[in-house]
C-alpha atoms as a PDB file:
ATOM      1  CA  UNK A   1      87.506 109.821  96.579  1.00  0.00           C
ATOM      2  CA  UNK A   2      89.235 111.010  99.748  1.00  0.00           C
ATOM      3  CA  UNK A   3      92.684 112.294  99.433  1.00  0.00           C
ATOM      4  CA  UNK A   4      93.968 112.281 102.232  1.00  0.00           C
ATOM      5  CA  UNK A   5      97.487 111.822 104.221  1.00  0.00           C
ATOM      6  CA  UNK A   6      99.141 110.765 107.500  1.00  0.00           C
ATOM      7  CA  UNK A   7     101.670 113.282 108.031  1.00  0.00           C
ATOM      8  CA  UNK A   8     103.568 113.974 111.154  1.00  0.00           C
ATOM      9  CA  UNK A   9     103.662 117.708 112.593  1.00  0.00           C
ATOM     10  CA  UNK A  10     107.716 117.688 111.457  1.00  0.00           C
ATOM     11  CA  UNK A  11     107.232 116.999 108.130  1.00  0.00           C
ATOM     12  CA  UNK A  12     105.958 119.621 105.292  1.00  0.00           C
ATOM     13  CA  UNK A  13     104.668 117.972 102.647  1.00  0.00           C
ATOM     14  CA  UNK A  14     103.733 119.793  99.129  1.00  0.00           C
ATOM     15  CA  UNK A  15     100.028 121.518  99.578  1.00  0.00           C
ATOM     16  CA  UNK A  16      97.662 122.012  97.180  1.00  0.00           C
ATOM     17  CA  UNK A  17      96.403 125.993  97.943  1.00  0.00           C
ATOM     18  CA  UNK A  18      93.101 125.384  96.161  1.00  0.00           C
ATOM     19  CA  UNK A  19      91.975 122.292  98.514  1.00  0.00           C
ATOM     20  CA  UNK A  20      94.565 122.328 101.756  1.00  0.00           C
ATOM     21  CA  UNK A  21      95.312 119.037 101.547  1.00  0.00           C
ATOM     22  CA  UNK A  22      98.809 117.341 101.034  1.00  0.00           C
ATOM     23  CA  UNK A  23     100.167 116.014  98.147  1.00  0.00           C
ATOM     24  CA  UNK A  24     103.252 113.998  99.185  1.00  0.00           C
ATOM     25  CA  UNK A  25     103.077 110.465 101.254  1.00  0.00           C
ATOM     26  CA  UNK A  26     104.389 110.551 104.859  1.00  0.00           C
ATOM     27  CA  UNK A  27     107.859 110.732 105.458  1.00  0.00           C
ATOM     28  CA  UNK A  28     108.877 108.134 107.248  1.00  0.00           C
ATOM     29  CA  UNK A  29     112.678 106.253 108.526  1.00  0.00           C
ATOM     30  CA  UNK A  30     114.938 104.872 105.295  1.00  0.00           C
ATOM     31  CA  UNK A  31     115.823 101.729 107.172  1.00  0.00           C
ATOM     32  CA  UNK A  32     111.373 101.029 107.022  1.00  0.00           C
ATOM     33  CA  UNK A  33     109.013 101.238 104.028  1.00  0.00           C
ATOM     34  CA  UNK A  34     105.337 102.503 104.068  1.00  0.00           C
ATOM     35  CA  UNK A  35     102.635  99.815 103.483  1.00  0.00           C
ATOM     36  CA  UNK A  36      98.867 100.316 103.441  1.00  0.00           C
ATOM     37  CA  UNK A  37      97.285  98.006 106.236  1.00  0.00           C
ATOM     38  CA  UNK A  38      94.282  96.926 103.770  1.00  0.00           C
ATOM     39  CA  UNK A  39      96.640  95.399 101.420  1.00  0.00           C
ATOM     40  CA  UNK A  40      98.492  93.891 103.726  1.00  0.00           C
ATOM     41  CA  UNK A  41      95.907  92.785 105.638  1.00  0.00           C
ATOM     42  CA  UNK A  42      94.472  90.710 102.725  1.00  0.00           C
ATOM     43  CA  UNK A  43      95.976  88.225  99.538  1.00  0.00           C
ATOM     44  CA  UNK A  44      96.279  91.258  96.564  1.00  0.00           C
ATOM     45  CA  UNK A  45      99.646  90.509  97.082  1.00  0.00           C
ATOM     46  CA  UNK A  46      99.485  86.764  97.835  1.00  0.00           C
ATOM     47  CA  UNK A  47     102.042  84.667  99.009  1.00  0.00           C
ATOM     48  CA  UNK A  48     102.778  83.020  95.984  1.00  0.00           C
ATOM     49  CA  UNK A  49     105.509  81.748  93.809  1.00  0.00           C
ATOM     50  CA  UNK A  50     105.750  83.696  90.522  1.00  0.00           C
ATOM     51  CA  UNK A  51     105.034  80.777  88.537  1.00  0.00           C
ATOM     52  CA  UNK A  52     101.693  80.253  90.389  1.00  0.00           C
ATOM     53  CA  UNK A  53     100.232  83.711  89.361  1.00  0.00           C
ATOM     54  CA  UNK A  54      96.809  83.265  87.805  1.00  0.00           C
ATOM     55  CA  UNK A  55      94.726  85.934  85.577  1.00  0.00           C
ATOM     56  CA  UNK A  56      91.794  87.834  87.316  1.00  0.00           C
ATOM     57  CA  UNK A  57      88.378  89.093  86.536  1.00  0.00           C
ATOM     58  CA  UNK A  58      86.482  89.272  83.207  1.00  0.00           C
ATOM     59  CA  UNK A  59      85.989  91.594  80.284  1.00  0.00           C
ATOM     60  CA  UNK A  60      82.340  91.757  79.397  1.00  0.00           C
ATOM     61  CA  UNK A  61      82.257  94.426  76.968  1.00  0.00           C
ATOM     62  CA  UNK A  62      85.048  96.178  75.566  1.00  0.00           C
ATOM     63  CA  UNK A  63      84.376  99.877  76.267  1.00  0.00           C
ATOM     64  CA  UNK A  64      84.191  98.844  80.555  1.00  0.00           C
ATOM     65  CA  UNK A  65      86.746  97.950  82.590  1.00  0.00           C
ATOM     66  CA  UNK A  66      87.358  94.183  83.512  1.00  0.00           C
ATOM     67  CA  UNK A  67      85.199  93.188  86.265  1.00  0.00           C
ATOM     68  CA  UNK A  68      86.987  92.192  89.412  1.00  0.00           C
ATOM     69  CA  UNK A  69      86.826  89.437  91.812  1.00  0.00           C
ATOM     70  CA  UNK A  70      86.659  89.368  95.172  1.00  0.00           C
ATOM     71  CA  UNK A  71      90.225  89.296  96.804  1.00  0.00           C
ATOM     72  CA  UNK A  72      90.469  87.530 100.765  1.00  0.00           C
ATOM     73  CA  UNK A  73      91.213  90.150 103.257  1.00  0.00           C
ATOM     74  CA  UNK A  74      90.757  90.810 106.802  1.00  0.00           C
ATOM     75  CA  UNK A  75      86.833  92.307 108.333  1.00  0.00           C
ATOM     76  CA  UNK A  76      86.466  95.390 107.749  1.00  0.00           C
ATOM     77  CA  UNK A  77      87.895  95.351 103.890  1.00  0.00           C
ATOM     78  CA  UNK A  78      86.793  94.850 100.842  1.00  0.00           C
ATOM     79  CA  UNK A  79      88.696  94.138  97.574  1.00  0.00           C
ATOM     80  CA  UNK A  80      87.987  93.341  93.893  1.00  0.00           C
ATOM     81  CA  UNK A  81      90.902  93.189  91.951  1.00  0.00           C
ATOM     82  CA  UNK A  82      91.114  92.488  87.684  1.00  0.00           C
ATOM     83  CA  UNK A  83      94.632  91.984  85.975  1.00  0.00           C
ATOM     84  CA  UNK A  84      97.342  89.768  86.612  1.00  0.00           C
ATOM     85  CA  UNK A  85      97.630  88.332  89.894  1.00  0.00           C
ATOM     86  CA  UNK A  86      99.953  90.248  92.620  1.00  0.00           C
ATOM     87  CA  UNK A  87     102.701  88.550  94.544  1.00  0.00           C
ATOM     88  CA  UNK A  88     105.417  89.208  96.968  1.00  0.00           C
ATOM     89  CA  UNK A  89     108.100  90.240  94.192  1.00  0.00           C
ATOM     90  CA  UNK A  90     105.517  92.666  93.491  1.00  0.00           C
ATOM     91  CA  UNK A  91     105.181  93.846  96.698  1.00  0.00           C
ATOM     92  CA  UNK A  92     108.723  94.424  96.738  1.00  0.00           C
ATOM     93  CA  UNK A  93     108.581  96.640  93.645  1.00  0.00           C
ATOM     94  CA  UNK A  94     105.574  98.637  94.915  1.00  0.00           C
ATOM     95  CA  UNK A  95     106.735  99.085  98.579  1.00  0.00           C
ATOM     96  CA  UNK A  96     110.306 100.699  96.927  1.00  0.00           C
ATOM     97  CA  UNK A  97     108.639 102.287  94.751  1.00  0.00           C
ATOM     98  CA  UNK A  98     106.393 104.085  97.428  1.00  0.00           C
ATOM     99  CA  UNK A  99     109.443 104.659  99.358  1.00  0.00           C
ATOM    100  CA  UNK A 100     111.052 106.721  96.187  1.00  0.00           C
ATOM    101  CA  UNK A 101     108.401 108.551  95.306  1.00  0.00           C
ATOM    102  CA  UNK A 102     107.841 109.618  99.078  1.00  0.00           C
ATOM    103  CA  UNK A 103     109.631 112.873  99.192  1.00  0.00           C
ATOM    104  CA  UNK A 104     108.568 114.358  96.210  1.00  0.00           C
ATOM    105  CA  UNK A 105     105.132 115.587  95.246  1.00  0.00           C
ATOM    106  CA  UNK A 106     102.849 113.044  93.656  1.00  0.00           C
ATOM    107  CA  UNK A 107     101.794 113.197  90.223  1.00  0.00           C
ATOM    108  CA  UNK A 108     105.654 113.953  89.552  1.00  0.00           C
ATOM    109  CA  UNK A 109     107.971 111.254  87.806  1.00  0.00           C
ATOM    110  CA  UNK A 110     110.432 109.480  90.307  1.00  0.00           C
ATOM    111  CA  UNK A 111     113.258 108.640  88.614  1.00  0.00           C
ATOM    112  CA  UNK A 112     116.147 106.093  89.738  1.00  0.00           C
ATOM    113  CA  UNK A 113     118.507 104.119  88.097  1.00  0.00           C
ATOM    114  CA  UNK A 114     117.437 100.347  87.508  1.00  0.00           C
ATOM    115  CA  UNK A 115     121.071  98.858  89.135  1.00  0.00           C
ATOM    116  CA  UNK A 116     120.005 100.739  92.144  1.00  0.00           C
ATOM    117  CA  UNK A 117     116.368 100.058  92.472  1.00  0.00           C
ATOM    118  CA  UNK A 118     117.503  96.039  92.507  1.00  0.00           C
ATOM    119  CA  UNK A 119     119.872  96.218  94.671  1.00  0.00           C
ATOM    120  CA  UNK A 120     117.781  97.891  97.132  1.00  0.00           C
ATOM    121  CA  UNK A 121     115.293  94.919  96.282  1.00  0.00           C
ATOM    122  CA  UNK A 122     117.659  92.372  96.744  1.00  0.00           C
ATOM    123  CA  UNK A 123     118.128  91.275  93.136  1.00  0.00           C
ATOM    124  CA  UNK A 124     121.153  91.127  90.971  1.00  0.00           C
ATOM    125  CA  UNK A 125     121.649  93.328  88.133  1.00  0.00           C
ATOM    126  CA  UNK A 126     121.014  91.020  85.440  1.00  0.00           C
ATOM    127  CA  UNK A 127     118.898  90.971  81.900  1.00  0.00           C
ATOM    128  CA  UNK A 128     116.397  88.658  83.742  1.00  0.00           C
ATOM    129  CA  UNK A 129     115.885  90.773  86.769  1.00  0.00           C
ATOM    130  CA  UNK A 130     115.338  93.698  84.552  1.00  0.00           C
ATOM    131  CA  UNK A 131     113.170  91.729  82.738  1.00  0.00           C
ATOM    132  CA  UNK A 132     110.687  90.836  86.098  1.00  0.00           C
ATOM    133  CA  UNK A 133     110.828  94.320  87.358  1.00  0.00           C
ATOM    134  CA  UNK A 134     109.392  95.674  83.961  1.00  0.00           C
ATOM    135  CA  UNK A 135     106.798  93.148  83.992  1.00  0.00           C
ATOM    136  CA  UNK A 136     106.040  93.783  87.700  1.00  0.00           C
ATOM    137  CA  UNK A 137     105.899  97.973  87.060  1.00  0.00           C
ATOM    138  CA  UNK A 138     103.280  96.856  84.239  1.00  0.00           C
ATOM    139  CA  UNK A 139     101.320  94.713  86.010  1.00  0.00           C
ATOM    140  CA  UNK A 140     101.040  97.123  88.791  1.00  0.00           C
ATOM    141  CA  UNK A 141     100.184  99.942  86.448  1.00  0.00           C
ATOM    142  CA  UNK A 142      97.723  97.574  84.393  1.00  0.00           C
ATOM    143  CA  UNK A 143      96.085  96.072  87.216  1.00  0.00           C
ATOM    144  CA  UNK A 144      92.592  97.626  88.670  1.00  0.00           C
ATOM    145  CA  UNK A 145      91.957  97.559  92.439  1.00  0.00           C
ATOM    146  CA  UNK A 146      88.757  98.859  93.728  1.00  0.00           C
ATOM    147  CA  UNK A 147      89.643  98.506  98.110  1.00  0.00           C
ATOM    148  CA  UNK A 148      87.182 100.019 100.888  1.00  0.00           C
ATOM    149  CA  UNK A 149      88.166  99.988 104.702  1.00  0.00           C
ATOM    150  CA  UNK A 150      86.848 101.621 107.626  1.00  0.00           C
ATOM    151  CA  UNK A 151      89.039 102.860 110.976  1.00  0.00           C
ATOM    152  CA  UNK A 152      87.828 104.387 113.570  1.00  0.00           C
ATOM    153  CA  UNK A 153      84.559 104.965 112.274  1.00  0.00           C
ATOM    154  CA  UNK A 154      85.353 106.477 109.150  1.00  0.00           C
ATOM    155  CA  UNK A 155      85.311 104.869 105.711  1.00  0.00           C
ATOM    156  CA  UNK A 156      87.568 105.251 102.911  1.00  0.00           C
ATOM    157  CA  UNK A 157      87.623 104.278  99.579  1.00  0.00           C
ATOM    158  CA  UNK A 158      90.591 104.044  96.296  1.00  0.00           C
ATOM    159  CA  UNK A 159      89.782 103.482  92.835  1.00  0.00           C
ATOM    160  CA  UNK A 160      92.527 102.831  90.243  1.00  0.00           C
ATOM    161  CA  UNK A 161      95.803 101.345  89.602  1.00  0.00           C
ATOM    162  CA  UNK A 162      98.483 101.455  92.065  1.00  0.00           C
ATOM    163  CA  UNK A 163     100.977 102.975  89.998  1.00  0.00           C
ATOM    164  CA  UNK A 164      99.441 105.200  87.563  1.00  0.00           C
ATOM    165  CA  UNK A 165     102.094 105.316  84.791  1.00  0.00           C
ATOM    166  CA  UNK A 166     106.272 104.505  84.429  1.00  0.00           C
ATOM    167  CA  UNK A 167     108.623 105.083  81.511  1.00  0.00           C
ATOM    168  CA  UNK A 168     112.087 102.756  81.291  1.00  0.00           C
ATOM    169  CA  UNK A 169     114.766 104.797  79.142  1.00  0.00           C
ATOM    170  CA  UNK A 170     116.283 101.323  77.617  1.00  0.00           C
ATOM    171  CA  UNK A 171     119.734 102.957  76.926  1.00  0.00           C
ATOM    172  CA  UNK A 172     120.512 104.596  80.640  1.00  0.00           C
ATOM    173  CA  UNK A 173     118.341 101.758  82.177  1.00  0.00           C
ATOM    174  CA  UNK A 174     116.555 104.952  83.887  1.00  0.00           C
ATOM    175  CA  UNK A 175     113.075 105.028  85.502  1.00  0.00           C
ATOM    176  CA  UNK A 176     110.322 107.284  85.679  1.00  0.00           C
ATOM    177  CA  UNK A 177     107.395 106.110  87.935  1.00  0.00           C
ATOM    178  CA  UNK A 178     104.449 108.242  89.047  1.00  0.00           C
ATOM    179  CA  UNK A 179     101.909 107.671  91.373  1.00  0.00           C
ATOM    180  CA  UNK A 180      98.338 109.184  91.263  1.00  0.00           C
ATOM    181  CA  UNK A 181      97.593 111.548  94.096  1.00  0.00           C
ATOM    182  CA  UNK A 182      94.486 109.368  94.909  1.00  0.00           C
ATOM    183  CA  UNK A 183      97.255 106.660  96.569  1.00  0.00           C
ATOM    184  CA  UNK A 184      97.201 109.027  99.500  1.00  0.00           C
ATOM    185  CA  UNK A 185      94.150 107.635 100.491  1.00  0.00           C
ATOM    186  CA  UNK A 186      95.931 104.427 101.236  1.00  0.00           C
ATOM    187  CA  UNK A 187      97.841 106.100 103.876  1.00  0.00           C
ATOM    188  CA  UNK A 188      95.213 107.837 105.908  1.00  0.00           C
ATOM    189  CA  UNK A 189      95.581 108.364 109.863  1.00  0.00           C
ATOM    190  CA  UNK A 190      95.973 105.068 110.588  1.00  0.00           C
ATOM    191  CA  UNK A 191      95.396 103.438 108.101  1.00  0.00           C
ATOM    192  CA  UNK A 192      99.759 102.205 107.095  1.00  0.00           C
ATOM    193  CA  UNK A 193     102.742 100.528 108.729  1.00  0.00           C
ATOM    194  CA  UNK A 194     106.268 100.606 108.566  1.00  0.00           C
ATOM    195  CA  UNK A 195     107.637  97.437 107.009  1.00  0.00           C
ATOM    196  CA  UNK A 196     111.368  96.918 108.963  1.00  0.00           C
ATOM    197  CA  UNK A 197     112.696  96.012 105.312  1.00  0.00           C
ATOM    198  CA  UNK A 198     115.868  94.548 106.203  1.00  0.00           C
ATOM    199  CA  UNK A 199     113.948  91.929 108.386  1.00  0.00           C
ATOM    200  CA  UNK A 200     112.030  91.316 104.367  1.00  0.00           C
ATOM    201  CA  UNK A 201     114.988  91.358 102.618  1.00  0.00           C
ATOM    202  CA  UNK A 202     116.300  88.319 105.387  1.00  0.00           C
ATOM    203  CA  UNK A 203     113.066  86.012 103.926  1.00  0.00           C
ATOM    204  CA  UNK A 204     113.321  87.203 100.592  1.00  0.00           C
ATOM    205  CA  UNK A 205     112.547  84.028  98.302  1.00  0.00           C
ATOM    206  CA  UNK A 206     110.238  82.886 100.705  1.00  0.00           C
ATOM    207  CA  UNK A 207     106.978  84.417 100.071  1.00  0.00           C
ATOM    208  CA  UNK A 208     104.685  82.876 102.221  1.00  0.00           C
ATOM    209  CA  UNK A 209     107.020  84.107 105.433  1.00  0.00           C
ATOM    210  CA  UNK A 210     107.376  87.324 103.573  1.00  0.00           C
ATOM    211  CA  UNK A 211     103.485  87.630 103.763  1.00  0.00           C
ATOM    212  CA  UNK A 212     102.998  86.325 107.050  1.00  0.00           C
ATOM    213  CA  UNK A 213     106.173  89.368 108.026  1.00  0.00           C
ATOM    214  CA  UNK A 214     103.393  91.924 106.952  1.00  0.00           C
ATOM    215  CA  UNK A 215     100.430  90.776 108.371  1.00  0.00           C
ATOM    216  CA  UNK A 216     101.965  90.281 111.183  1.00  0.00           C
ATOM    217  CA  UNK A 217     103.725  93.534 111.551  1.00  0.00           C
ATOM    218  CA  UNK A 218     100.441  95.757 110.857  1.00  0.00           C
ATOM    219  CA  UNK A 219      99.633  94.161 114.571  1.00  0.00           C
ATOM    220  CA  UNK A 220     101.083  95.746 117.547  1.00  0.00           C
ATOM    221  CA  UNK A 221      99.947  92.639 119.690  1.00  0.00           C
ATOM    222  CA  UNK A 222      98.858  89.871 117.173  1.00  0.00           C
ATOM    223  CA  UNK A 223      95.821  88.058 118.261  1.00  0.00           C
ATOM    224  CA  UNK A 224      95.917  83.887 117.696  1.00  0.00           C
ATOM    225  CA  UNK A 225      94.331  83.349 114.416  1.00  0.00           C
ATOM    226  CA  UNK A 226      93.177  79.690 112.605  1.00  0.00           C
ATOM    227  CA  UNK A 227      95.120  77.476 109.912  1.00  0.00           C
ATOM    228  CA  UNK A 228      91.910  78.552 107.841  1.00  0.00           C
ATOM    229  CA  UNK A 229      92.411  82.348 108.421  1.00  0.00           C
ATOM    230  CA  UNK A 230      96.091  82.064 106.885  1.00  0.00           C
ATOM    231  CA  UNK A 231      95.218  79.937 104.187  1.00  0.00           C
ATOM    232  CA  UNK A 232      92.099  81.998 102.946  1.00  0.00           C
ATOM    233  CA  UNK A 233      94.260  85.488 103.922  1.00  0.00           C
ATOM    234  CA  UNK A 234      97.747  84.591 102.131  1.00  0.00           C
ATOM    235  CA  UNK A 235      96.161  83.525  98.789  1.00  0.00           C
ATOM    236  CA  UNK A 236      97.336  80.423  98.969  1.00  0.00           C
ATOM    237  CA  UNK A 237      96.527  78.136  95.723  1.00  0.00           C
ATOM    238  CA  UNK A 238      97.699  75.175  98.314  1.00  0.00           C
ATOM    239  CA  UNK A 239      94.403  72.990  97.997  1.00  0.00           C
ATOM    240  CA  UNK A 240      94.257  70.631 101.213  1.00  0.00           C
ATOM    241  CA  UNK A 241      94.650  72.167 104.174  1.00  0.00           C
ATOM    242  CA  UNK A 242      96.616  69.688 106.022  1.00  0.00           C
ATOM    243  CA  UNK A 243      99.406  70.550 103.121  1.00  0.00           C
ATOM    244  CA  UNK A 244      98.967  74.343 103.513  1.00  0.00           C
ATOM    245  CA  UNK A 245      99.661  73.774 107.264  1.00  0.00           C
ATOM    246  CA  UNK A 246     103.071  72.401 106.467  1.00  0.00           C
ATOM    247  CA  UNK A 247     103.886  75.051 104.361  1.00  0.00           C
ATOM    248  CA  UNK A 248     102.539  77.710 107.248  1.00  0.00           C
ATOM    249  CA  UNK A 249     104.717  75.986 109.574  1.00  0.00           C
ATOM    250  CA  UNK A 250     107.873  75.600 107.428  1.00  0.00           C
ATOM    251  CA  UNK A 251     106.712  79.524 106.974  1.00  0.00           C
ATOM    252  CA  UNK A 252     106.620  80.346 110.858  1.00  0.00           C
ATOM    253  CA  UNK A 253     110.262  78.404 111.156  1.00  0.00           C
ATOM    254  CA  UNK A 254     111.469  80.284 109.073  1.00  0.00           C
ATOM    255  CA  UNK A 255     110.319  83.703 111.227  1.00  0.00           C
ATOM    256  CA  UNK A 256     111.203  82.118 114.661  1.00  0.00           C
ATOM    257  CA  UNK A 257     115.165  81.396 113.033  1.00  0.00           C
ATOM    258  CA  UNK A 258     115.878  84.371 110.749  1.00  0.00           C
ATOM    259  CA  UNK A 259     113.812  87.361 112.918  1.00  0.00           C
ATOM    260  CA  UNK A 260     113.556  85.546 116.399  1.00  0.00           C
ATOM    261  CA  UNK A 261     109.722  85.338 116.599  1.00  0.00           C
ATOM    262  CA  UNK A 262     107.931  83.300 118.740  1.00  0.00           C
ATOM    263  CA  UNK A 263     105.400  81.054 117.527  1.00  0.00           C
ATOM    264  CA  UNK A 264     103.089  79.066 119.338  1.00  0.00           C
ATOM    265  CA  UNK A 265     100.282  76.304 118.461  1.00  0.00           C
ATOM    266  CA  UNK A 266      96.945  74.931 119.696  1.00  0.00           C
ATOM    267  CA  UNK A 267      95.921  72.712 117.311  1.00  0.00           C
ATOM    268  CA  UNK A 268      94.960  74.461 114.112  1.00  0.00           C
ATOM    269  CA  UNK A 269      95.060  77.727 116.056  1.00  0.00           C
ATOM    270  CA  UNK A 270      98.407  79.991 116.018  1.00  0.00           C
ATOM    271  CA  UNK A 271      99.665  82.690 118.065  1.00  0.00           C
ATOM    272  CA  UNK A 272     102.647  84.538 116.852  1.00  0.00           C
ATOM    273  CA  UNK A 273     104.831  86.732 119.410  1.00  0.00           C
ATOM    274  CA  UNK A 274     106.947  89.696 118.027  1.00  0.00           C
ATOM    275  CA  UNK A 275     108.696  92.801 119.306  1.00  0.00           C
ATOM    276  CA  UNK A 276     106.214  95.828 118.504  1.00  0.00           C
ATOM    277  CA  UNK A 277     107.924  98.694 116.517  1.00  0.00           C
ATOM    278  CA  UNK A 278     109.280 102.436 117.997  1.00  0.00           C
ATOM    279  CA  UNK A 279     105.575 103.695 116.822  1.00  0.00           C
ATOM    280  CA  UNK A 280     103.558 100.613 118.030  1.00  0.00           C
ATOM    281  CA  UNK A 281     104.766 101.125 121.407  1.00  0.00           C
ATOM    282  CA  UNK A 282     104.241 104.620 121.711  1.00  0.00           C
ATOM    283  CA  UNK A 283     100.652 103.513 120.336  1.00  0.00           C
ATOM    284  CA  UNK A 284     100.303 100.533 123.635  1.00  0.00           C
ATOM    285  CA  UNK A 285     101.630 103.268 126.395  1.00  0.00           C
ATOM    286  CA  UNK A 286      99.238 105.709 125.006  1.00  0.00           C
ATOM    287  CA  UNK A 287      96.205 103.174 125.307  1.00  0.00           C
ATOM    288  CA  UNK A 288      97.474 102.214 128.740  1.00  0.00           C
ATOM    289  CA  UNK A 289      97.844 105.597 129.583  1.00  0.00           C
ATOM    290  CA  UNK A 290      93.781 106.495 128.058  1.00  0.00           C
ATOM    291  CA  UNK A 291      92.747 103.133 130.136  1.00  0.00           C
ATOM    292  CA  UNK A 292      93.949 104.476 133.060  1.00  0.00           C
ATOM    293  CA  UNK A 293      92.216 108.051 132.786  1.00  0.00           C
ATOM    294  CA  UNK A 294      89.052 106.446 131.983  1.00  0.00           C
ATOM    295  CA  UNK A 295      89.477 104.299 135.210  1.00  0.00           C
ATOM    296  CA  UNK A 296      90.553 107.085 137.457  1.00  0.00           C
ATOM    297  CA  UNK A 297      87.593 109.412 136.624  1.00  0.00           C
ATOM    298  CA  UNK A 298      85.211 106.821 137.211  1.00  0.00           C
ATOM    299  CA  UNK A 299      86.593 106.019 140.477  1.00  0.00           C
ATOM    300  CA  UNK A 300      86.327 109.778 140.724  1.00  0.00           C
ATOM    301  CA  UNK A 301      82.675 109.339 140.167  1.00  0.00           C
ATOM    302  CA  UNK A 302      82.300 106.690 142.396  1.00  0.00           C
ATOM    303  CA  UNK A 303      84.190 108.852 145.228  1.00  0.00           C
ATOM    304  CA  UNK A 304      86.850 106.117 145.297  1.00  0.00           C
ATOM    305  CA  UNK A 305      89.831 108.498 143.996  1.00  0.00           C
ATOM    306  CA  UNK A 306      93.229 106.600 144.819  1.00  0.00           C
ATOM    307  CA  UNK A 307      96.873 108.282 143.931  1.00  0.00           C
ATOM    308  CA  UNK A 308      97.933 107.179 141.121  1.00  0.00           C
ATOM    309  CA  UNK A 309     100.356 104.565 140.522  1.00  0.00           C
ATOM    310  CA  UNK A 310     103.687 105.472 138.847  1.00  0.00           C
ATOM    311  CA  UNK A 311     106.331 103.504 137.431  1.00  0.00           C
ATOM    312  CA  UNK A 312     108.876 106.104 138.238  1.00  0.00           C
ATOM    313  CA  UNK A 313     108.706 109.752 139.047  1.00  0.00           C
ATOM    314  CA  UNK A 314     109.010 111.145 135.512  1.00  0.00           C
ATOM    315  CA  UNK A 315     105.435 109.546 134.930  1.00  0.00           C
ATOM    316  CA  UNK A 316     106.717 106.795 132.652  1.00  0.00           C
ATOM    317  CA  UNK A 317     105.510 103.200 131.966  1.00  0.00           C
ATOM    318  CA  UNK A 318     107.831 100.193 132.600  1.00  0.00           C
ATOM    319  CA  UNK A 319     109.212  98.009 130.181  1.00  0.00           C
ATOM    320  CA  UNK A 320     107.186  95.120 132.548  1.00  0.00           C
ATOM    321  CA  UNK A 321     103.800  97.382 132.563  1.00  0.00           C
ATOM    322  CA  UNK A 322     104.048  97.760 128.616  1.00  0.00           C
ATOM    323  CA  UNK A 323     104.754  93.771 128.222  1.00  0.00           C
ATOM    324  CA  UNK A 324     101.841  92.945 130.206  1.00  0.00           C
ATOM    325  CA  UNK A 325      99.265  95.128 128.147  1.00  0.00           C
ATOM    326  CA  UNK A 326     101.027  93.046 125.264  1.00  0.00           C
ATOM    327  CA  UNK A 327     100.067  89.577 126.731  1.00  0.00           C
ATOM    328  CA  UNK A 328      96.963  91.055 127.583  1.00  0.00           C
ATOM    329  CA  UNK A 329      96.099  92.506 124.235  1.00  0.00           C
ATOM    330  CA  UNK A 330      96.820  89.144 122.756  1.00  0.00           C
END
């Protein structure tokens, strides 16, 4: 299994001497949190209410581990999943979790206070909600995910549960939660996005919107996908798909007045419109700016050299240049 980590050149992170490679997740902003592309590219956490949650996979013989089933995701990924089924209160727990646990070396306990942990998710601090985040931690740690993905060109490949263990100390309502250090391989180059969590937090309760918020953000420029695609890619239980599509579009209202999206329809197709993050940018300028080497050294070939075009002296692109590539790239 790789192990492997997406670390900028400003951050040290913990390193193992006997292999070179890091043992702490990236370190990224507080106001974002860290989530693997392959999960949320695909329905292991669905958008589902709670009460909707079914049991996966089988146990054929006691001394294996349940077999999986096959979970929807995007091309390119492949999930089998056994345990209770994921959902977006899960996601919740897992993504703060992640974001806890990221400055610290893995295999090490983070520990935080429960009162704090759900009021960062947005829950009160009640015997309920300590209740569902217990049952969440275990169904994280209990569940077995088995998740391949390939970008550019390589392959990768995790094993396991996505938390490996937690301990709840009932009389100081204190957690422990450690993560194996195989999770890294969830975050490799490319391979995570930052979740703007206080746009989440605005849909919280809603998890259909709250899935459709991180598909959508592990897009810099969001291609127009089918009804079909959504339905299959969310999880959704919803049998008909006429009904589904008035959830998805209850969903999509709900993006367009809380986060100022823009959605638009052809039929059962759907194209949703969203300002790219910090990092996305940077990501478009630097494909416009390989686009344009690639076409100035073939019109070097060619003997057709022209100057290059600027959008100011310091070598910049414009705000209009960069929207462009956008509504191109859609």
């Amino acid at each position: 299994m790789h192990s492997l980590t997406h670390e900028r050149p400003q951050d040290r992170s913990p390193v193992n001497t006997s292999t070179g490679l890091s043992r702490q997740l990236p370190i990224w902003p507080e106001s974002v949190r860290g989530g693997p592309n392959a999960i949320l590219r695909s329905a292991l956490f669905a958008g589902i209410q709670s009460k909707k949650r079914q049991t996966l996979g089988t146990q054929t013989r006691p001394d294996k581990k349940p077999e999986g089933v096959a979970i929807a995701s995007q091309d390119g990924i492949k999930i089998t999943f056994a345990g209770t089924q994921f959902n977006q209160y899960a996601a919740d727990v897992f993504f703060e979790t992640l974001h806890r646990a990221r400055r610290q070396a893995l295999e090490t306990a983070c520990q935080f206070k429960g009162a704090e942990f759900l009021k960062a998710i947005g829950r009160s601090c009640n015997n309920l909600s300590y209740e569902d985040l217990e049952e969440s931690l275990d169904r994280l740690r209990r569940g077995s995910v088995d998740l391949e993905w390939e970008v550019n060109g390589r392959r990768y490949k995790f094993s396991g549960s996505l938390i490996a263990y937690y301990l709840r100390e009932t009389t100081t309502k204190t957690y422990k939660v450690t993560f194996a250090k195989e999770i890294l391989t969830l975050f490799a180059p490319a391979s995570w996005t930052q979740l703007e969590w206080d746009e989440r937090q605005a849909i919280k309760g809603k998890p259909l919107a709250q899935w459709l918020h991180s598909y959508y953000s592990t897009h810099a420029a969001p291609f127009p996908v089918s009804v079909a695609f959504l339905h299959e890619k969310s999880g959704s239980p919803t049998t008909l798909l006429k009904h589904f599509k008035t959830e998805l579009r209850n969903a999509l209202e709900t993006l367009e007045t809380t986060l100022s999206w823009t959605v638009k329809w052809d039929r059962h197709l759907v194209t949703v419109g969203r300002t790219p993050s910090a990092a996305q940018s940077r990501h478009i300028v630097k494909k416009m700016a390989k686009s344009k080497r690639l076409k100035e050294a073939r019109e070097s070939q060619q003997g057709e050299v022209r100057p290059a075009t600027r959008a100011n002296d310091s070598g910049l692109f414009s705000t209009r240049q960069v929207l462009d590539q956008l509504l191109k790239a859609r």
